[in-house]
N, C-alpha and C. Protein backbone atom coordinates (compact mmCIF):
# COMPACT_ATOMS: atom_id res chain seq x y z
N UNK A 1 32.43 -7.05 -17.03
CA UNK A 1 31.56 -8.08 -16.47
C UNK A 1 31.15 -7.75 -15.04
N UNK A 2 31.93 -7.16 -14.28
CA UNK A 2 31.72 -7.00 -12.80
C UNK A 2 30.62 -5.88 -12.62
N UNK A 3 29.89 -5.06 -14.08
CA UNK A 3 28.63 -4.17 -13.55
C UNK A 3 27.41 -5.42 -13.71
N UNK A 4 27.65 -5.90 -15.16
CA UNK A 4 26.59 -6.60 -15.14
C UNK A 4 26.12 -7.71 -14.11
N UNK A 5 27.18 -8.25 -13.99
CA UNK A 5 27.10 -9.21 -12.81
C UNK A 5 26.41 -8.42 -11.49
N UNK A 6 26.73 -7.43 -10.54
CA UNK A 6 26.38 -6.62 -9.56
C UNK A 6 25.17 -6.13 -10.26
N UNK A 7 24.25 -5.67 -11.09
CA UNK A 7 23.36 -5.53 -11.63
C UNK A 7 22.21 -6.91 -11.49
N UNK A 8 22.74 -7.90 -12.11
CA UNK A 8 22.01 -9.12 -12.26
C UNK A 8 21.56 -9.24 -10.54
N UNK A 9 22.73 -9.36 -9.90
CA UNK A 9 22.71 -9.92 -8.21
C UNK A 9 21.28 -8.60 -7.36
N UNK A 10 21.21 -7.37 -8.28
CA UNK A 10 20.37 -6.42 -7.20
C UNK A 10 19.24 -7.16 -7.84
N UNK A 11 19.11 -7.38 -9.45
CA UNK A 11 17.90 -7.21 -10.12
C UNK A 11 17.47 -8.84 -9.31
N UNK A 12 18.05 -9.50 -9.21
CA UNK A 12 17.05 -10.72 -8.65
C UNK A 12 16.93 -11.23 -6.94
N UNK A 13 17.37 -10.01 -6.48
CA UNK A 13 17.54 -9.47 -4.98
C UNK A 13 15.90 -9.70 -4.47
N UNK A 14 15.40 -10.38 -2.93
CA UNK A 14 14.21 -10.94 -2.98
C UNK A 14 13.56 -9.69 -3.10
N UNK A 15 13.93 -8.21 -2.43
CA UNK A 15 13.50 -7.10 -1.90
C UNK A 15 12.96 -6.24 -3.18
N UNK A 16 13.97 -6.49 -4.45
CA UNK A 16 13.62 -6.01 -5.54
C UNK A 16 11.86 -6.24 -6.58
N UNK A 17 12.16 -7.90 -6.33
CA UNK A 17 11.29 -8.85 -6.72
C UNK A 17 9.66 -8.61 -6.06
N UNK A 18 9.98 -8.32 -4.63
CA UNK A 18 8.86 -8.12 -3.92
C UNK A 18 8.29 -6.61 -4.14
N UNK A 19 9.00 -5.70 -4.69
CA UNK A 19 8.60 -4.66 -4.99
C UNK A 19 7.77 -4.07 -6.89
N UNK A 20 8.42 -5.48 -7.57
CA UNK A 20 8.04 -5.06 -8.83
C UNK A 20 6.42 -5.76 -8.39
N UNK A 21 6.39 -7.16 -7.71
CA UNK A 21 4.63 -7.74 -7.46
C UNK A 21 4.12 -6.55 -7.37
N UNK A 22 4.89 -6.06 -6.25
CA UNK A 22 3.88 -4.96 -5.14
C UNK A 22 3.11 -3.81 -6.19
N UNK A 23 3.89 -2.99 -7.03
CA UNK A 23 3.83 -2.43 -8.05
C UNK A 23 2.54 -2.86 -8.95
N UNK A 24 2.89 -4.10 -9.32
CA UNK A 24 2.01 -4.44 -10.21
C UNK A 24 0.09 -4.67 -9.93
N UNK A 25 0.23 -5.32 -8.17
CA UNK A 25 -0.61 -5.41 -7.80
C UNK A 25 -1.19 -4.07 -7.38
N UNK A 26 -0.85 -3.01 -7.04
CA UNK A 26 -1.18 -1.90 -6.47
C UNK A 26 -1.77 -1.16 -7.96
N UNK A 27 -0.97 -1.20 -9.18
CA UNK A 27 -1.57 -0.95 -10.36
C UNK A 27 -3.30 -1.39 -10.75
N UNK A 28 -3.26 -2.78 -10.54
CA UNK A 28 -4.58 -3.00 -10.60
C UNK A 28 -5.22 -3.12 -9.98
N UNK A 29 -4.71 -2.95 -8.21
CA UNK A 29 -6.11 -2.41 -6.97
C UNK A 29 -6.31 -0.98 -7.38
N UNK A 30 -5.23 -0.03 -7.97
CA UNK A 30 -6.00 1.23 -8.09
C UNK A 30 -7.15 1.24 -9.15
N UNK A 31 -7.25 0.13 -10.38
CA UNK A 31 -8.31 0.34 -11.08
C UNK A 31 -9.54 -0.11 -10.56
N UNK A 32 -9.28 -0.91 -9.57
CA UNK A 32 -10.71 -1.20 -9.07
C UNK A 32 -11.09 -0.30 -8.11
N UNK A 33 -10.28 0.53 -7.21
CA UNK A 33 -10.67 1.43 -6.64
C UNK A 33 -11.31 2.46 -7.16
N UNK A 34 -10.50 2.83 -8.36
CA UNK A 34 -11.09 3.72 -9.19
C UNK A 34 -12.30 3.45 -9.77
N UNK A 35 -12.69 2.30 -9.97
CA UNK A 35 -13.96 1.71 -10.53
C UNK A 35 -14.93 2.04 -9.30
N UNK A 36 -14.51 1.90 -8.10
CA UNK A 36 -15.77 1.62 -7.42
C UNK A 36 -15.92 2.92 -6.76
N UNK A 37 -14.73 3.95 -6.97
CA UNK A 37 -15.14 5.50 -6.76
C UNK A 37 -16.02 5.79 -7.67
N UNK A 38 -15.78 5.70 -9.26
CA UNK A 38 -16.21 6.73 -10.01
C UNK A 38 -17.98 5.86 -10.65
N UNK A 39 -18.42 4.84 -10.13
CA UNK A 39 -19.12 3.74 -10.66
C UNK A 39 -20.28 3.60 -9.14
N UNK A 40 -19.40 3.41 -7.65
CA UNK A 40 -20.39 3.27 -6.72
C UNK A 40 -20.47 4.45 -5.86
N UNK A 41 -19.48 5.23 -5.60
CA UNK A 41 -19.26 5.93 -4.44
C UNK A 41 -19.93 7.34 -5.05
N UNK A 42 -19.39 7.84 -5.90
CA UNK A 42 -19.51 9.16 -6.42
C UNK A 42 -21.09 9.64 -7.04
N UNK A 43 -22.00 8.70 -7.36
CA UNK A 43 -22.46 8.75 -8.32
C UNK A 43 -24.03 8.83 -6.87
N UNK A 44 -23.88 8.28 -5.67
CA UNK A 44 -24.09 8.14 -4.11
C UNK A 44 -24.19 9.88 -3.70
N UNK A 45 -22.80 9.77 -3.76
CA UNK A 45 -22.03 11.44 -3.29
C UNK A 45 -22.78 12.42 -4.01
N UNK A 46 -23.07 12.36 -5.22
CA UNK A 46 -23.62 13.08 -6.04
C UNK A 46 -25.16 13.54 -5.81
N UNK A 47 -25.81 11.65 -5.85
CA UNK A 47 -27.74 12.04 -4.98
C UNK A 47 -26.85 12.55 -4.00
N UNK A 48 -26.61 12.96 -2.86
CA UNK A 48 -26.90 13.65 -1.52
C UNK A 48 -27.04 14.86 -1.68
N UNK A 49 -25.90 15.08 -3.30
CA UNK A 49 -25.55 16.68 -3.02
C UNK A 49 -26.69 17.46 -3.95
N UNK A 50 -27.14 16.87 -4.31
CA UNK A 50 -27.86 16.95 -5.60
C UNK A 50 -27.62 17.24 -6.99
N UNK A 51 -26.46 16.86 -7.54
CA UNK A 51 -25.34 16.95 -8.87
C UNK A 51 -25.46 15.37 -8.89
N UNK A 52 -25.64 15.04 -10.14
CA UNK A 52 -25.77 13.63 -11.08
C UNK A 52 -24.22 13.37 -11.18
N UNK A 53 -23.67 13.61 -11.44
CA UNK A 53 -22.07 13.72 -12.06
C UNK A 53 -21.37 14.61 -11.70
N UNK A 54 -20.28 14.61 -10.63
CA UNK A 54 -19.16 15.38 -9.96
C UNK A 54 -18.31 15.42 -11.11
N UNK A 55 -17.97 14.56 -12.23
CA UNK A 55 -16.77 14.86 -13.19
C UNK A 55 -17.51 15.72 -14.35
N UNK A 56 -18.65 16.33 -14.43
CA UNK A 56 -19.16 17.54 -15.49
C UNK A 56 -19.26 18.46 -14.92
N UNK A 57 -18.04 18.80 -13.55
CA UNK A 57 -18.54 20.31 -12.69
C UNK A 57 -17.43 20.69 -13.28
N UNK A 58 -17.39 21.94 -13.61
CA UNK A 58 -16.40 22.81 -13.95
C UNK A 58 -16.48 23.90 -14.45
N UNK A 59 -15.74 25.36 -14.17
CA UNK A 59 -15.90 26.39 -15.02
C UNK A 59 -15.06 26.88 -15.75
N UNK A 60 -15.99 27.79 -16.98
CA UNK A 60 -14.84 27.79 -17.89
C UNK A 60 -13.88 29.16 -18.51
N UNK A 61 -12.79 28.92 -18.20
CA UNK A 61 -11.68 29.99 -17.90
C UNK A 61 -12.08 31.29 -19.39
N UNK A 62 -12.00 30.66 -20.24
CA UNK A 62 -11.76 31.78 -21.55
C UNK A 62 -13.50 31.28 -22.36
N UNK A 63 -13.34 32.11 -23.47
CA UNK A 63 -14.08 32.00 -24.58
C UNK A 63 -14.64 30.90 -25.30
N UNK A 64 -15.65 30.76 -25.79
CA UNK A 64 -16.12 29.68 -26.30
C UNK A 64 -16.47 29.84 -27.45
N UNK A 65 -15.60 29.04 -28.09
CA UNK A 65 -16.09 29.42 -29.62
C UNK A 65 -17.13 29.05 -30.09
N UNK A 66 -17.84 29.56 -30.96
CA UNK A 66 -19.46 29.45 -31.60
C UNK A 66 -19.58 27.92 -31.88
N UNK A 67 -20.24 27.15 -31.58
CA UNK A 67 -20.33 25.79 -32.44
C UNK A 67 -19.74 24.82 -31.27
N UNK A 68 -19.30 25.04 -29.90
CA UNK A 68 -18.90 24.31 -29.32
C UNK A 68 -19.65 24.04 -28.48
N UNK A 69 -19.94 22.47 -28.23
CA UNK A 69 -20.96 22.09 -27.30
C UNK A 69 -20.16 22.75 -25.75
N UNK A 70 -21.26 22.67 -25.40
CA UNK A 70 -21.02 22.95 -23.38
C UNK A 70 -21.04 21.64 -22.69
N UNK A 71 -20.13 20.88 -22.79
CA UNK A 71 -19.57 20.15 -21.79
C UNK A 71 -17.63 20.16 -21.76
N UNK A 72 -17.70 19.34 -20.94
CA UNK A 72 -15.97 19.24 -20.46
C UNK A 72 -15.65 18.67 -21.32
N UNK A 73 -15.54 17.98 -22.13
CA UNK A 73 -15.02 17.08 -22.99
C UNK A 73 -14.53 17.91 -24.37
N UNK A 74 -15.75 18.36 -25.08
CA UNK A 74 -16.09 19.71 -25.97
C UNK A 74 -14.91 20.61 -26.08
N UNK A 75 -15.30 21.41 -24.62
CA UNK A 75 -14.37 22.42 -24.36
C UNK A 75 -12.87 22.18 -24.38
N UNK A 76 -12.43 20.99 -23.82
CA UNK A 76 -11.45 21.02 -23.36
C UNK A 76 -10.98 20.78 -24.72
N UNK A 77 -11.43 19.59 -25.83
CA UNK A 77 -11.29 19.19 -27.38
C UNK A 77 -10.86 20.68 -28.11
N UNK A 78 -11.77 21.70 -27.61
CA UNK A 78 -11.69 23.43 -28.30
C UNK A 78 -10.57 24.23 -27.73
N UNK A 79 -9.62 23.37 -27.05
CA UNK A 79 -8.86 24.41 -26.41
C UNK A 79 -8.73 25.53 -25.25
N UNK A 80 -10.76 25.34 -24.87
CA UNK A 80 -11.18 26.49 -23.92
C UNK A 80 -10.25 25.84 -22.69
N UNK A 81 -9.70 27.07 -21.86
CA UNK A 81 -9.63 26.42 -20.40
C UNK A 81 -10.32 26.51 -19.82
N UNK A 82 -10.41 25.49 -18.58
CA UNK A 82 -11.96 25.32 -18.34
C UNK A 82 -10.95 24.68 -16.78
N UNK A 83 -11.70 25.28 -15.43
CA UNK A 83 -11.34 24.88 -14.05
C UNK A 83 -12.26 23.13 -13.66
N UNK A 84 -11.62 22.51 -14.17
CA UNK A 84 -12.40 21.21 -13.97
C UNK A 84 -12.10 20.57 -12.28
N UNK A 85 -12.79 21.19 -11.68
CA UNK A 85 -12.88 20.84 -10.04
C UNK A 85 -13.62 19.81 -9.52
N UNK A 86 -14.83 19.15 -10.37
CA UNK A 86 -15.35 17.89 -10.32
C UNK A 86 -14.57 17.04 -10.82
N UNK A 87 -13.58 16.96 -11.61
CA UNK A 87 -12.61 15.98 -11.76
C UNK A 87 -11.88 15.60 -10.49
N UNK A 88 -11.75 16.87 -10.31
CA UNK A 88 -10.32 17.15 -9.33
C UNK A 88 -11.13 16.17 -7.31
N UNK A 89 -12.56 16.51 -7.51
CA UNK A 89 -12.88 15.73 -5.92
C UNK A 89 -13.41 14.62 -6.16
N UNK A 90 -13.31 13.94 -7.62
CA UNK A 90 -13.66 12.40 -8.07
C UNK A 90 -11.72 11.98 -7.52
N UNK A 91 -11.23 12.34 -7.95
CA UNK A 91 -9.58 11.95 -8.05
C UNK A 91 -9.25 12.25 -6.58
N UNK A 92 -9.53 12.90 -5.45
CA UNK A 92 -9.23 13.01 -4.39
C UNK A 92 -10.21 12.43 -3.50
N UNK A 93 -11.96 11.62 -3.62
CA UNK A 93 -12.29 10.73 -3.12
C UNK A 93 -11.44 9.39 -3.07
N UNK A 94 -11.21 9.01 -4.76
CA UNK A 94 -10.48 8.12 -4.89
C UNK A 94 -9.47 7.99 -4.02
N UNK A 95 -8.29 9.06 -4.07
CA UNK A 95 -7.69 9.29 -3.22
C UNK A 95 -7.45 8.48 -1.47
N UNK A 96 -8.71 8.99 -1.08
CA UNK A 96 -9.01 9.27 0.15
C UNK A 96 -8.95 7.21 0.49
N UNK A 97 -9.88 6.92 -0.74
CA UNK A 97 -10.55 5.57 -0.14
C UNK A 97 -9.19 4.38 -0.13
N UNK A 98 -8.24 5.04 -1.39
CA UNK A 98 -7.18 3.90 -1.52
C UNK A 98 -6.42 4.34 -0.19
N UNK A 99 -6.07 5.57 0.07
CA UNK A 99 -5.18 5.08 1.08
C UNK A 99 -5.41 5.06 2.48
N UNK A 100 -7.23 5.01 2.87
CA UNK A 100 -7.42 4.28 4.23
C UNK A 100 -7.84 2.63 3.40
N UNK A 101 -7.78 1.87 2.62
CA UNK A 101 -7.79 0.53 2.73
C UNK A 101 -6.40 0.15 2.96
N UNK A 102 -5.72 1.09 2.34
CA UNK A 102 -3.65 1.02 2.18
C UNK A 102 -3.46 0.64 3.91
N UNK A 103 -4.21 1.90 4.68
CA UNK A 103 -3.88 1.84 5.84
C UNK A 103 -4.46 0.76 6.41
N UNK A 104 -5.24 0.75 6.35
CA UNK A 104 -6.41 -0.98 7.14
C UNK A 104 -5.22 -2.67 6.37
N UNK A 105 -4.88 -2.86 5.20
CA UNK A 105 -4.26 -3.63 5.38
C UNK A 105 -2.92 -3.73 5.87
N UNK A 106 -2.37 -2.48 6.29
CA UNK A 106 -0.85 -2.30 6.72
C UNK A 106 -1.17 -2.81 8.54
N UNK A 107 -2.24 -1.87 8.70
CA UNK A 107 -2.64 -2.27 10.09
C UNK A 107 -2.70 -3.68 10.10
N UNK A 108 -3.30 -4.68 9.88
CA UNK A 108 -3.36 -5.82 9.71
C UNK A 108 -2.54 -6.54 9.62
N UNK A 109 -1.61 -6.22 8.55
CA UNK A 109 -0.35 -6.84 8.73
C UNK A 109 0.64 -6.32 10.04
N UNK A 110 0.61 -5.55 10.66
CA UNK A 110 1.27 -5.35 11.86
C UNK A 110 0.89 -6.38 13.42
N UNK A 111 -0.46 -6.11 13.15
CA UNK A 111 -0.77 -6.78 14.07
C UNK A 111 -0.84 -8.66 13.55
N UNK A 112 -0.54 -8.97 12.62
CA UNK A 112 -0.23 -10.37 12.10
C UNK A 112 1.30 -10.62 13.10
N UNK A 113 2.43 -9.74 12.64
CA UNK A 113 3.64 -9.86 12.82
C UNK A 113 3.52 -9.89 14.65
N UNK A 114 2.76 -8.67 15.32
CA UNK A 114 2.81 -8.76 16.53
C UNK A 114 2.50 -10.07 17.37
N UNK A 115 1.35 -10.78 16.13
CA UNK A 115 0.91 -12.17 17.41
C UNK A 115 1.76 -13.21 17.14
N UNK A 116 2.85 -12.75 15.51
CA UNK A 116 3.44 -14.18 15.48
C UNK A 116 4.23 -14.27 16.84
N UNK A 117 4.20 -15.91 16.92
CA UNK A 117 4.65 -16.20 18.54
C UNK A 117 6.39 -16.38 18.44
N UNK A 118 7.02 -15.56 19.34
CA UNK A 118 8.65 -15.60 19.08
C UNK A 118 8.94 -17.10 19.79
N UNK A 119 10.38 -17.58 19.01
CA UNK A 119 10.73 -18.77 19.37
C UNK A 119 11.55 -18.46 20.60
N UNK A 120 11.07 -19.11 21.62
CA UNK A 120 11.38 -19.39 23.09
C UNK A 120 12.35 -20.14 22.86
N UNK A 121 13.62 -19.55 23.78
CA UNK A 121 15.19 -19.97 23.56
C UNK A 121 15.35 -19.81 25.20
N UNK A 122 15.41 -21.20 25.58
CA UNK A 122 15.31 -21.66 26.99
C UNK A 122 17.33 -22.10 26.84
N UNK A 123 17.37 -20.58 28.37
CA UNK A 123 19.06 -20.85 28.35
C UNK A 123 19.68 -22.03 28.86
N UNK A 124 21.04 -22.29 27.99
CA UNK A 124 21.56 -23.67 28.40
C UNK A 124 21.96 -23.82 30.03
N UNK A 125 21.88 -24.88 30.34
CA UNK A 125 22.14 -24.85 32.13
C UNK A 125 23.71 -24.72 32.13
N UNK A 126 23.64 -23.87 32.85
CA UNK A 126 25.47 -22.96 33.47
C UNK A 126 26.14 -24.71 33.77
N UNK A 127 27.18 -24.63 33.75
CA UNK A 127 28.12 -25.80 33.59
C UNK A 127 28.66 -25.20 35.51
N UNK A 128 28.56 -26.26 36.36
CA UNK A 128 29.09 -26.50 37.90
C UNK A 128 30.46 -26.16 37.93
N UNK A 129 31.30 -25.30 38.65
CA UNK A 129 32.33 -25.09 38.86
C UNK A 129 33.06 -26.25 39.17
N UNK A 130 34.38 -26.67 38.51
CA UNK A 130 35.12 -27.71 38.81
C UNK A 130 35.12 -28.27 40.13
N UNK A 131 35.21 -27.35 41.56
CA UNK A 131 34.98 -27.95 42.12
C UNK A 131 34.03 -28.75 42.79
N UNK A 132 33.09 -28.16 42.60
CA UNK A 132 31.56 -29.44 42.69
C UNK A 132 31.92 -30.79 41.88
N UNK A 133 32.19 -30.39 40.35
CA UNK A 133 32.56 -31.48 39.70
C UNK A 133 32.97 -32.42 40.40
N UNK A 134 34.08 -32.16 41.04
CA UNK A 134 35.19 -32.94 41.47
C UNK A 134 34.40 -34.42 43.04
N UNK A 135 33.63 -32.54 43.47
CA UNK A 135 33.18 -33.13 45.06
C UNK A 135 31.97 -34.24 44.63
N UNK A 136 30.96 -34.02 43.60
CA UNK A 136 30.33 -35.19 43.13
C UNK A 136 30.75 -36.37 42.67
N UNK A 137 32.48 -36.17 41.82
CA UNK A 137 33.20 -37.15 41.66
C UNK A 137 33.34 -38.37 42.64
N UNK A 138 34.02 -37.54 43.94
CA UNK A 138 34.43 -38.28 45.44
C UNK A 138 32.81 -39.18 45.48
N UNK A 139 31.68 -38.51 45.54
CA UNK A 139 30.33 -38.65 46.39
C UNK A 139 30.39 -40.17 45.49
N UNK A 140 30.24 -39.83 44.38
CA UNK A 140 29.78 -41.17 43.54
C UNK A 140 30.93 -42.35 43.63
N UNK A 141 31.93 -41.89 43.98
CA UNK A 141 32.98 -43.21 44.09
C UNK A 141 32.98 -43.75 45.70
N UNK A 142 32.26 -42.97 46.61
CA UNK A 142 32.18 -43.04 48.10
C UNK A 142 30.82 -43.93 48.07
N UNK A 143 29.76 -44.09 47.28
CA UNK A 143 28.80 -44.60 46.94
C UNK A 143 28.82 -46.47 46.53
N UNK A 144 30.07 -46.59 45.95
CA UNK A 144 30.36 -47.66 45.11
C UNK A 144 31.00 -48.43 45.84
């Protein structure tokens, strides 16, 4: 009983918990990233360079057998190897864009934490040495 138990206590640990969200959410910001690389960004990248499609660049390593269309898909279906390097700078734009937004919201959250305002802990007033005590004692009964 004492693994499962120590098991149960990590698995519902807040740090654990906050990491499976994190996971999950980062799963489906990468598909939208990926969406808006391979859908807005690339296709942009592509008019400048003058290539329609960065993911149909590639060359091809071996032989082509008779009857096989000439694209990446084809080839790769035929076994040809084929250097697919327009894959490879669609997947490293992507790249690029997730982890400066990664960085822009980390930044953000730093500077969140920096302005939270720390709680002001105003020190307790030092307690008068007995003998003042005492001499205010006299004052106030010299008063009366």
């Amino acid at each position: 009983m004492g693994m499962i138990q120590e098991f149960k206590d990590f698995a519902v640990k807040g740090n654990v918990i906050d990491l499976a969200v994190g996971v999950i959410i980062g799963g489906a910001f990468g598909k939208i990233v990926d969406s808006v690389v391979s859908d807005l960004i690339m296709p942009l990248v592509g008019v400048a360079f003058g290539k329609l499609d960065f993911s149909s660049l590639f060359i091809v390593l071996g032989s082509v057998p008779a009857g096989t269309a000439n694209g990446l898909d084809a080839l790769k279906k035929a076994g040809v190897p084929v250097f697919a390097y327009g894959s490879f700078i669609t997947v490293a734009v992507n790249f690029a864009i997730l982890a400066f937004i990664i960085f822009l919201m980390v930044k953000q959250i730093n500077r969140l934490k920096r302005e939270a305002p720390a709680p002001v802990q105003v020190p307790a007033p030092a307690t008068p040495p007995e003998d003042v005590l005492l001499l205010r004692e006299i004052r106030d009964s010299l008063k009366k």
